[in-house]
C-alpha atoms as a PDB file:
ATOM      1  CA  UNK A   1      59.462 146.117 140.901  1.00  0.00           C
ATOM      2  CA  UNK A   2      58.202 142.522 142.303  1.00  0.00           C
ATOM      3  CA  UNK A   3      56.655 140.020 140.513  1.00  0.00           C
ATOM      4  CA  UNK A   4      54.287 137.297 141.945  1.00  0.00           C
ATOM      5  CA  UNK A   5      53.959 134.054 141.790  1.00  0.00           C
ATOM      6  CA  UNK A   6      50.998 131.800 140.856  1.00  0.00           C
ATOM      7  CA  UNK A   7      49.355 128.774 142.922  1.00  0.00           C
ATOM      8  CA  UNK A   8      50.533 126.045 140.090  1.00  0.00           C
ATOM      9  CA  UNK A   9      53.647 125.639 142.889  1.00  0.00           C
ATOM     10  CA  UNK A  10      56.709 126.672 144.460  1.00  0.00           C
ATOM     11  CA  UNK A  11      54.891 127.385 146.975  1.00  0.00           C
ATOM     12  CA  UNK A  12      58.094 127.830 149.760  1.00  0.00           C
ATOM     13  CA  UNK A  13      59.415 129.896 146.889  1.00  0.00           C
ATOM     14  CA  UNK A  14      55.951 132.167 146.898  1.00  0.00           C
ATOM     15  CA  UNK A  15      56.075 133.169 150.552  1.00  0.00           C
ATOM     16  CA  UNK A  16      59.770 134.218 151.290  1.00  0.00           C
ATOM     17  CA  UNK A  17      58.846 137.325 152.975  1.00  0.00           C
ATOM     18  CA  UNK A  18      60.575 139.970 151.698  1.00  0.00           C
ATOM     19  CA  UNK A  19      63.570 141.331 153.740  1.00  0.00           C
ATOM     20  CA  UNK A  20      65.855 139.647 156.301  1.00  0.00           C
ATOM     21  CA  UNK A  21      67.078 140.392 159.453  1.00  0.00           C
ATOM     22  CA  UNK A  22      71.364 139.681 159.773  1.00  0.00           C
ATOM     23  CA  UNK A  23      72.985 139.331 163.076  1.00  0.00           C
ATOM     24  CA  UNK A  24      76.482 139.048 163.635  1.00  0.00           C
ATOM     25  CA  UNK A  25      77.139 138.813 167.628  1.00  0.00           C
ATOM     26  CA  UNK A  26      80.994 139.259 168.060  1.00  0.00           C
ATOM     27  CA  UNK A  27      81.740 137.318 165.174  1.00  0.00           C
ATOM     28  CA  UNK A  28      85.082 136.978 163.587  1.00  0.00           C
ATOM     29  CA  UNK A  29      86.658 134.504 160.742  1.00  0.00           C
ATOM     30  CA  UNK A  30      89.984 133.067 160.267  1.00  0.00           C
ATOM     31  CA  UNK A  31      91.258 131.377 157.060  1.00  0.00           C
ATOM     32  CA  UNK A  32      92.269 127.805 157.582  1.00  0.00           C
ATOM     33  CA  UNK A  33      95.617 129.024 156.132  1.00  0.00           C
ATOM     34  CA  UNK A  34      95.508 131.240 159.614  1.00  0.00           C
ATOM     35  CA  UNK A  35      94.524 134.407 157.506  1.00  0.00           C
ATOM     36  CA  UNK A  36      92.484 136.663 158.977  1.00  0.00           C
ATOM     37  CA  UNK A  37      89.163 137.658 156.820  1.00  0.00           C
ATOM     38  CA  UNK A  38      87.116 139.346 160.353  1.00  0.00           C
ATOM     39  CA  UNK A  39      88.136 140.467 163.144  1.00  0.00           C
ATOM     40  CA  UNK A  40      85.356 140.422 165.792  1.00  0.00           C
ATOM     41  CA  UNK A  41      82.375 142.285 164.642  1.00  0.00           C
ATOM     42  CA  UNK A  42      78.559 143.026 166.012  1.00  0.00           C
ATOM     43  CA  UNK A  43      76.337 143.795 163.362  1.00  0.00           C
ATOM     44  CA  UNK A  44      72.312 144.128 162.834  1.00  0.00           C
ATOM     45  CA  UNK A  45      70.661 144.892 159.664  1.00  0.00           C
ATOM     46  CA  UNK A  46      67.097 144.391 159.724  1.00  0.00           C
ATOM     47  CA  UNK A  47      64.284 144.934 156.537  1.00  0.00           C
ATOM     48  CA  UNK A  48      64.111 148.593 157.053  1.00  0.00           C
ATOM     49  CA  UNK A  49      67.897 148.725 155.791  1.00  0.00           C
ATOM     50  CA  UNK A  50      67.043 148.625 152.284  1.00  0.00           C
ATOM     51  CA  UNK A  51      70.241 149.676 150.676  1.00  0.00           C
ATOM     52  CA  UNK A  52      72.924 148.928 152.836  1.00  0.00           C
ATOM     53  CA  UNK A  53      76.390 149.051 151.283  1.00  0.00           C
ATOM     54  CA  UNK A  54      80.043 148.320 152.702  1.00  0.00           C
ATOM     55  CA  UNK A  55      83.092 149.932 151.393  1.00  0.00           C
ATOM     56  CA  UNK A  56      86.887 149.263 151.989  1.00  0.00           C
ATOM     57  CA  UNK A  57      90.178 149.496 150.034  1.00  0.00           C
ATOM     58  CA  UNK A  58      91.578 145.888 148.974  1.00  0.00           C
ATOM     59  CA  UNK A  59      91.839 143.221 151.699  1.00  0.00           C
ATOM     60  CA  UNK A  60      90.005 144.890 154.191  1.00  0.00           C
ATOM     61  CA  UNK A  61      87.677 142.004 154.857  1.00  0.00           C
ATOM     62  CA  UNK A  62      84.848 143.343 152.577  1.00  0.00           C
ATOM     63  CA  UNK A  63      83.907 139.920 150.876  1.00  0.00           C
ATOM     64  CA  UNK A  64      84.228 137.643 154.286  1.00  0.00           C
ATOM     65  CA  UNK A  65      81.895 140.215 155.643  1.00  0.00           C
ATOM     66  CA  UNK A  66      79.031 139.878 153.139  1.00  0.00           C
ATOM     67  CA  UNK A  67      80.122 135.875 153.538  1.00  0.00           C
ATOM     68  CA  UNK A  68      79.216 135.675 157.141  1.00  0.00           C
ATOM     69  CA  UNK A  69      76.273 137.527 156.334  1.00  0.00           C
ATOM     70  CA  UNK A  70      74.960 135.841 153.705  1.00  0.00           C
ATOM     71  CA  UNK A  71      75.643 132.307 155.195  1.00  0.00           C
ATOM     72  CA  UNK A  72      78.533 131.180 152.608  1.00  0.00           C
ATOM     73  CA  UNK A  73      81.023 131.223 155.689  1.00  0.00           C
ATOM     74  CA  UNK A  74      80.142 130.574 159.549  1.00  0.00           C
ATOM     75  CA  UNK A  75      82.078 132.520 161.829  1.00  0.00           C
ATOM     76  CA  UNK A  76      85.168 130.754 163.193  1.00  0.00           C
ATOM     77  CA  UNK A  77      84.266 132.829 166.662  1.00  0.00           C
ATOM     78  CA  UNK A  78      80.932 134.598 167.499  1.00  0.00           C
ATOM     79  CA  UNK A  79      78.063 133.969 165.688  1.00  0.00           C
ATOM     80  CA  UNK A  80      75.930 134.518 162.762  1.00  0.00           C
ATOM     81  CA  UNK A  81      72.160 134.325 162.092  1.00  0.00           C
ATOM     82  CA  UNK A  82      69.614 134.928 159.390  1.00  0.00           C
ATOM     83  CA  UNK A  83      66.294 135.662 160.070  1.00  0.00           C
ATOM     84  CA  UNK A  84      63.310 135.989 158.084  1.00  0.00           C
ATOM     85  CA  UNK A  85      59.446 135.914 158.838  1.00  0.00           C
ATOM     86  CA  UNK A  86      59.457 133.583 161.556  1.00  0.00           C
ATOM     87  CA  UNK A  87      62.314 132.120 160.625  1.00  0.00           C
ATOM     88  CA  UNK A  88      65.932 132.340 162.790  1.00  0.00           C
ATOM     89  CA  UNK A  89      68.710 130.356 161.063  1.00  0.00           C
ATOM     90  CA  UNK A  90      72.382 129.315 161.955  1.00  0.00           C
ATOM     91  CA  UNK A  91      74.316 128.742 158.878  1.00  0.00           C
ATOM     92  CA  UNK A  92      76.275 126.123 161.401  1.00  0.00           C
ATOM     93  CA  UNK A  93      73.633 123.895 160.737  1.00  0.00           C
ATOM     94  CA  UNK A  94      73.552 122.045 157.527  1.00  0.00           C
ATOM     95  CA  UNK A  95      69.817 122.223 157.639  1.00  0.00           C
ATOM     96  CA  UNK A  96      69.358 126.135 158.358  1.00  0.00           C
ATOM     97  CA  UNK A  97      72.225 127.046 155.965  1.00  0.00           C
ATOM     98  CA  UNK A  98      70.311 125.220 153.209  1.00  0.00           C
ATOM     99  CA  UNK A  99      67.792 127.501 153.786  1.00  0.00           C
ATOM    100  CA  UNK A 100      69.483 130.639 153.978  1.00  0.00           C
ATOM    101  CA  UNK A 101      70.642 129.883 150.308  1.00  0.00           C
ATOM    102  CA  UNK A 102      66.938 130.003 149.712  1.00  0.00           C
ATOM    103  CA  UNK A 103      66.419 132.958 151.606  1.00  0.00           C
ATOM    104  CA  UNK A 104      69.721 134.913 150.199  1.00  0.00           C
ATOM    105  CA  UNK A 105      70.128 135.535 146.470  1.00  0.00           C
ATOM    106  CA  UNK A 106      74.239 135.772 146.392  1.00  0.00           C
ATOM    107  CA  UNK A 107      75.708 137.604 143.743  1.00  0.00           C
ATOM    108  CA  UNK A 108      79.705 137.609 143.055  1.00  0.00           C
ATOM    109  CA  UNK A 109      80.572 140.366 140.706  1.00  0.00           C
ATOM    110  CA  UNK A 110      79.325 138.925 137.024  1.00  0.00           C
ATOM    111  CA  UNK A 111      79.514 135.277 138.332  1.00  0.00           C
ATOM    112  CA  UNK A 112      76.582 133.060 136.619  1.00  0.00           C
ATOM    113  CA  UNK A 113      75.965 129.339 137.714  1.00  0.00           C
ATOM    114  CA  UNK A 114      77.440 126.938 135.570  1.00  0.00           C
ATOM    115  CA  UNK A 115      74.065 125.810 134.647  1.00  0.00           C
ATOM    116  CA  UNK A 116      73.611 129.144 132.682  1.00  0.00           C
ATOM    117  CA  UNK A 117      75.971 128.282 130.275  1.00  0.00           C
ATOM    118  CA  UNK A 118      75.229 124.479 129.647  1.00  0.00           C
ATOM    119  CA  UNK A 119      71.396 125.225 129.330  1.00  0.00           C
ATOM    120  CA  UNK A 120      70.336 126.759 125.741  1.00  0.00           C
ATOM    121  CA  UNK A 121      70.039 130.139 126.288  1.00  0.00           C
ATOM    122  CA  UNK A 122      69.613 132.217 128.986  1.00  0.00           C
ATOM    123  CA  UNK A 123      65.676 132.347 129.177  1.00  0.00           C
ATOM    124  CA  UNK A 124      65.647 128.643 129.537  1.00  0.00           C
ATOM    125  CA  UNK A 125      68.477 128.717 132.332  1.00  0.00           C
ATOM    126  CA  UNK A 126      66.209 130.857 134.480  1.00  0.00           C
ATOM    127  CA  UNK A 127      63.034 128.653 133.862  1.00  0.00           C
ATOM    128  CA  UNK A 128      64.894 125.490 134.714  1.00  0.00           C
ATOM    129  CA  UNK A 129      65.686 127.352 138.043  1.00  0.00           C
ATOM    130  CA  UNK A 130      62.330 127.915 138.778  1.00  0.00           C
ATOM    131  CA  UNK A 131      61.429 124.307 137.433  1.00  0.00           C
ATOM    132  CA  UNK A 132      63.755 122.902 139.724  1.00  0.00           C
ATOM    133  CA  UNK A 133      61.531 124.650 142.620  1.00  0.00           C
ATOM    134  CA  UNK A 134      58.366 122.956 141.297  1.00  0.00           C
ATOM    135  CA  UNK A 135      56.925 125.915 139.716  1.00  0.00           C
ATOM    136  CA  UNK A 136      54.399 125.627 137.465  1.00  0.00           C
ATOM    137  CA  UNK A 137      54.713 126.250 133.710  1.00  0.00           C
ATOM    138  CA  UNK A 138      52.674 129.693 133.408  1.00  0.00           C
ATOM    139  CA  UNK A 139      54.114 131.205 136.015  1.00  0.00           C
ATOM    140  CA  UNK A 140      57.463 130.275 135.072  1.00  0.00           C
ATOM    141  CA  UNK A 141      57.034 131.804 131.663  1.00  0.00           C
ATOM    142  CA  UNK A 142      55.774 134.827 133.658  1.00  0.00           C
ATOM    143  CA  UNK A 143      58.306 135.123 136.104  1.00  0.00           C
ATOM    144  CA  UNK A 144      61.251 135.042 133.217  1.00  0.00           C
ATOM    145  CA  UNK A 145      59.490 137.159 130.979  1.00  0.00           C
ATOM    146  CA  UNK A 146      59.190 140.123 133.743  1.00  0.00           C
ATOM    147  CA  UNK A 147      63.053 139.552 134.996  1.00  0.00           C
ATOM    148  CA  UNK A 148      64.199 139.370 131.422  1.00  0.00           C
ATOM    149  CA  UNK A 149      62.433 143.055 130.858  1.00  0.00           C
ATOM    150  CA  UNK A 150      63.184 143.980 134.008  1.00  0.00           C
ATOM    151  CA  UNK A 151      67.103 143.725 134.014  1.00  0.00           C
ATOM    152  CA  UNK A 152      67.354 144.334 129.842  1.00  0.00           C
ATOM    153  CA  UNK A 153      67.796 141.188 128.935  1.00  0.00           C
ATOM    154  CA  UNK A 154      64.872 140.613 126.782  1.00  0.00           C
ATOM    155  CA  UNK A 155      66.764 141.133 123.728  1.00  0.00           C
ATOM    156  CA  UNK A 156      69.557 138.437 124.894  1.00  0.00           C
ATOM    157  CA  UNK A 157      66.523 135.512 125.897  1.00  0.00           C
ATOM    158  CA  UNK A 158      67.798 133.196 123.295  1.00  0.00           C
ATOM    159  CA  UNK A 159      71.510 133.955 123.515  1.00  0.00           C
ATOM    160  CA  UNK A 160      73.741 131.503 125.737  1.00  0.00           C
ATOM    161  CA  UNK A 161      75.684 132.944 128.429  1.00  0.00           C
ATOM    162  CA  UNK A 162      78.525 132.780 127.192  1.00  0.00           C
ATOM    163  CA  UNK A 163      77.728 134.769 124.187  1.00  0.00           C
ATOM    164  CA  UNK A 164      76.718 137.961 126.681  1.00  0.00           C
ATOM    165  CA  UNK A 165      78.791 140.984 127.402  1.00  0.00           C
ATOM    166  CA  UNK A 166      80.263 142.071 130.330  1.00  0.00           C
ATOM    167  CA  UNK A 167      77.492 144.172 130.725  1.00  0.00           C
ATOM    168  CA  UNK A 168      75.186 141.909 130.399  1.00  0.00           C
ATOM    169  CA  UNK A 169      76.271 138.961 132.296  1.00  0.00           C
ATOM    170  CA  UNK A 170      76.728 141.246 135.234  1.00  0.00           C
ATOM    171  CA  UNK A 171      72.864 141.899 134.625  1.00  0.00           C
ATOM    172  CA  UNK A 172      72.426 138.111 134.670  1.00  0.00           C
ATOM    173  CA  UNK A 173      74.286 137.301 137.438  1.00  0.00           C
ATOM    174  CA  UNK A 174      71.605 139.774 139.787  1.00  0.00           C
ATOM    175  CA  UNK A 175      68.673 138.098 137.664  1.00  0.00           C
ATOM    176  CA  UNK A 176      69.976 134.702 138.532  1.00  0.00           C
ATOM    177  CA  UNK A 177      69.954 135.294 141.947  1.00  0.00           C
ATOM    178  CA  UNK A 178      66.729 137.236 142.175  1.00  0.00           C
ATOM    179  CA  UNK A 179      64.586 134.239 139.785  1.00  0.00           C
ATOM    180  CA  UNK A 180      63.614 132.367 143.069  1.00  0.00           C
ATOM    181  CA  UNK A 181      62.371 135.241 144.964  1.00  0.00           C
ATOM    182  CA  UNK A 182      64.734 135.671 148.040  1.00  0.00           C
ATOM    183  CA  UNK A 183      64.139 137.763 150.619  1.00  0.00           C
ATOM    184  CA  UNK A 184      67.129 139.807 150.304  1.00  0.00           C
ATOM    185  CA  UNK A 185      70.339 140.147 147.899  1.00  0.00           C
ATOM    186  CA  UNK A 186      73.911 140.379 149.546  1.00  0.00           C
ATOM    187  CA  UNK A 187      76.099 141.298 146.237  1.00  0.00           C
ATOM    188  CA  UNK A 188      79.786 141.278 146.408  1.00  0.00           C
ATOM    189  CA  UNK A 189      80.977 143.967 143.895  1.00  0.00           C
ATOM    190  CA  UNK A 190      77.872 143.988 141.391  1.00  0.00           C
ATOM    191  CA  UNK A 191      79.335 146.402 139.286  1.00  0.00           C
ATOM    192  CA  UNK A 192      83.178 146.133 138.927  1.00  0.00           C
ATOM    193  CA  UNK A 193      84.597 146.051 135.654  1.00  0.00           C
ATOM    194  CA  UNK A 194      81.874 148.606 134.466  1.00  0.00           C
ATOM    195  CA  UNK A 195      82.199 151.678 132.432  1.00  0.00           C
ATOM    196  CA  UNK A 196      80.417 154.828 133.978  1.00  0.00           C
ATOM    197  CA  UNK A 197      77.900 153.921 131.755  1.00  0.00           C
ATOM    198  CA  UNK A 198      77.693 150.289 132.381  1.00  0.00           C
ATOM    199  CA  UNK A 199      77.487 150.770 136.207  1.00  0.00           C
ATOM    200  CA  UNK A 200      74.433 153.173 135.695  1.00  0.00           C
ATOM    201  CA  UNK A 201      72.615 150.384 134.158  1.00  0.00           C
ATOM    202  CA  UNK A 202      73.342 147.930 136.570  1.00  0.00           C
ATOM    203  CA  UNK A 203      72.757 149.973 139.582  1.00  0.00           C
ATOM    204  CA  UNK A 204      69.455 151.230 138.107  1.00  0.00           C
ATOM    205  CA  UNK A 205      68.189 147.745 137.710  1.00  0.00           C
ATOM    206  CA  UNK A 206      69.544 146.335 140.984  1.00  0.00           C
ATOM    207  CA  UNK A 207      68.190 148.980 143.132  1.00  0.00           C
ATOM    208  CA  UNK A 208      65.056 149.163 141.226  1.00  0.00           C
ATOM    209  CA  UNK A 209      64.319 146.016 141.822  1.00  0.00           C
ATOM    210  CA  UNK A 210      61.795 145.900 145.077  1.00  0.00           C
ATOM    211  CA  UNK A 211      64.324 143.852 147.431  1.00  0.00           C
ATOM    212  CA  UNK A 212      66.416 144.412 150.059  1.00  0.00           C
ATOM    213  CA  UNK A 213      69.992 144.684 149.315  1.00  0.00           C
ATOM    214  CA  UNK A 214      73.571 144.475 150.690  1.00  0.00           C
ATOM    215  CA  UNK A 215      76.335 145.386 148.876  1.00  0.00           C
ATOM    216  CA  UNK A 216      80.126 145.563 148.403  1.00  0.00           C
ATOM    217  CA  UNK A 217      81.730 148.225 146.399  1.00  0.00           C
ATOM    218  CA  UNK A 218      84.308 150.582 145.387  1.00  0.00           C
ATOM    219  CA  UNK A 219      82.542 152.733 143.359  1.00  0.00           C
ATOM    220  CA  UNK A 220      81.874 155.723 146.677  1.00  0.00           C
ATOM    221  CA  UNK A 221      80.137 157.805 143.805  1.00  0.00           C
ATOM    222  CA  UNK A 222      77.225 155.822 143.831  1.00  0.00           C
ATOM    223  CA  UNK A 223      76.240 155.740 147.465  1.00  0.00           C
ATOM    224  CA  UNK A 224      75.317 159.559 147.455  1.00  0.00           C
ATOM    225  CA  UNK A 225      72.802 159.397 144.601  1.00  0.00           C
ATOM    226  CA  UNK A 226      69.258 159.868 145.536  1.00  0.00           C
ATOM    227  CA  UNK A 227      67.882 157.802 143.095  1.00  0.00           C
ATOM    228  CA  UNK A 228      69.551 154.676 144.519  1.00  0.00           C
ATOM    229  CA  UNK A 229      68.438 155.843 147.879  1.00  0.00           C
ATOM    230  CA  UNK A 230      71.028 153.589 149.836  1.00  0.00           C
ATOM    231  CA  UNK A 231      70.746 154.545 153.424  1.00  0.00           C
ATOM    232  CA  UNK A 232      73.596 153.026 155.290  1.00  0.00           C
ATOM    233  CA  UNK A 233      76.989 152.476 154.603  1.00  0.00           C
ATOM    234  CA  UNK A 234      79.460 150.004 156.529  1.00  0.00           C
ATOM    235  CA  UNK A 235      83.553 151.355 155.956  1.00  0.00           C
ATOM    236  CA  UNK A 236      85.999 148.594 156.964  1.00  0.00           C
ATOM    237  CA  UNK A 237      89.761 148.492 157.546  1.00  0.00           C
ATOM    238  CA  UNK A 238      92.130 146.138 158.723  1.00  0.00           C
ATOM    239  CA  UNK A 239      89.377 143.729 159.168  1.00  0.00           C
ATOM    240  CA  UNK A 240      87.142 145.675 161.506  1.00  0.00           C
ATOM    241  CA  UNK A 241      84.106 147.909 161.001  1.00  0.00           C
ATOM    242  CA  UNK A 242      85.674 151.326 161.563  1.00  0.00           C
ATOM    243  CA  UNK A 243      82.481 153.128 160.768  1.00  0.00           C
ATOM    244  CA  UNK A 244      78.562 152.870 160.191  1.00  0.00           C
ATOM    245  CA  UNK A 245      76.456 155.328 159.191  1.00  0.00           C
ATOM    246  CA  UNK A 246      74.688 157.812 156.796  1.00  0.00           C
ATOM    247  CA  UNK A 247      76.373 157.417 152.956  1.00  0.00           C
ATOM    248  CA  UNK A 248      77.952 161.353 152.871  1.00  0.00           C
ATOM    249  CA  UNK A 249      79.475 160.738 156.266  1.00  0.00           C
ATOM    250  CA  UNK A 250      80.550 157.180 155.352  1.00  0.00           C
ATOM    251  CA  UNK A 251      82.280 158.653 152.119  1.00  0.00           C
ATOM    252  CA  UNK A 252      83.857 161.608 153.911  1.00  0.00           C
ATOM    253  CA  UNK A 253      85.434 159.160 156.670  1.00  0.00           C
ATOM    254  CA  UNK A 254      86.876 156.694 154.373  1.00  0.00           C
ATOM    255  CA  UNK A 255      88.358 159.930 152.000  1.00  0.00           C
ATOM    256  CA  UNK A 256      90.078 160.785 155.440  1.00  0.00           C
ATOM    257  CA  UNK A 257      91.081 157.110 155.872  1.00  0.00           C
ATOM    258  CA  UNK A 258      92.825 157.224 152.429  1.00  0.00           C
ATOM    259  CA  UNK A 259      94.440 160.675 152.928  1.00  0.00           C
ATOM    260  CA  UNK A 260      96.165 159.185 156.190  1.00  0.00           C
ATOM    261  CA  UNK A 261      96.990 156.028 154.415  1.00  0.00           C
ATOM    262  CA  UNK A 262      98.649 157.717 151.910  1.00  0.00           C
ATOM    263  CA  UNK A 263     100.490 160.667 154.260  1.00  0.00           C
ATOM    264  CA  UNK A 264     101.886 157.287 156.148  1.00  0.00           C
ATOM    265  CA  UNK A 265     103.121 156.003 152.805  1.00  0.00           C
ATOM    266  CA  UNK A 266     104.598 159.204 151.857  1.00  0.00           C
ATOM    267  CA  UNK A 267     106.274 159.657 155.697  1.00  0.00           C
END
């Protein structure tokens, strides 16, 4: 689902094409505490990789990965680059990496801006959002009506953040990030904490949501199911990319990575 918006304004919020192109040319990133979070690492994914989702057991540099992507870190060697329409940006520059927050909704696990919880309720935290972006009034209302629905929230318009479950604020924390129409979503864990039955309703509403996603996850269940239809699947360890590739292959290589990880604990 994708919902439009009107003439009234926002207009650099209207015409964020939808679907990015991320380039990582022999990037790497070291904490300043001399950590490593990357070890070097050349990467494309373009709009045609709708569903693209990375997997790794604990400390495997899953989160600094979706951080160079999605312009929250710049790489301490290599580079990064966003690219949109005919836009190319460098999250080294101030300017471009501005932008990229435009461009990139971020989501951190069930994460909502402080905003959300000092506005009145919910429905009013999105509109301010899209205030904030000079939108106009109607399609404001729109906009938050239809991502309210959309994501199940409907029922929770008038609650504050605070008073949402866990549920629930994971729900808002993809809405949040979707309510200025970016071009793409890089989500760091959307769905930990869930119950089986929580994660269904998250993924459902995330993925069928018409925008390109990238994803972080340790729930290897949900890449194989057809109705999320995720078509690529990054596996890292120790820092690297050890594998890319098609979800069941992606799945059965990081099994065997666990299987030797645990024979070498065992030995």
């Amino acid at each position: 689902m994708i919902f439009g918006f009107g003439r009234g304004g926002g207009d650099d919020v209207a015409r964020h094409p939808n679907g990015a192109t991320f380039t990582l040319e022999g990037a790497g990133y070291v904490y300043d505490d001399g950590g490593t979070g990357l070890l070097t690492a050349t990467l494309r994914i373009t709009p045609d990789d709708r569903r693209v989702a990375v997997i790794g057991l604990n400390g495997s540099g899953k989160t600094t990965l979706l951080q160079l992507l999605d312009g929250t870190l710049v790489p301490t060697r290599g580079s990064a680059t966003v690219a949109a329409g005919d836009e190319r940006l460098d999250p080294a520059s101030k300017r471009d990496a501005k932008r990229i927050g435009q461009l990139v909704g971020r989501v951190r696990r069930e994460e909502i801006p402080n905003a959300f919880y000092q506005a009145k309720d919910i429905g009013e935290a999105l509109t301010q959002t899209l205030r904030k972006r000079k939108v106009d009034e109607g399609t404001c209302n729109a906009i938050v009506g239809n991502l309210l629905a959309h994501f199940r929230l409907a029922d929770s318009a008038r609650r504050n953040a605070s008073e949402l479950d866990s549920e629930k604020r994971h729900l808002l924390a993809i809405a949040a990030a979707l309510v200025c129409n970016p071009s793409a979503v890089v989500a760091d864990e959307p769905t930990k904490g869930l119950d089986e039955v929580g994660t269904a309703h998250v993924a459902a509403a995330l993925f069928g949501y018409d925008r390109q996603v990238v994803f972080a996850t340790h729930d290897t269940a949900m890449l194989t199911r057809p109705e999320y239809a995720i078509g690529r699947v990054l596996v890292l360890d120790d820092h690297r990319i050890a594998f890319d590739g098609a979800p069941g292959d992606a799945v059965a290589f990081y099994d065997d990575l666990i299987r030797r990880r645990m024979a070498a604990l065992r030995g």
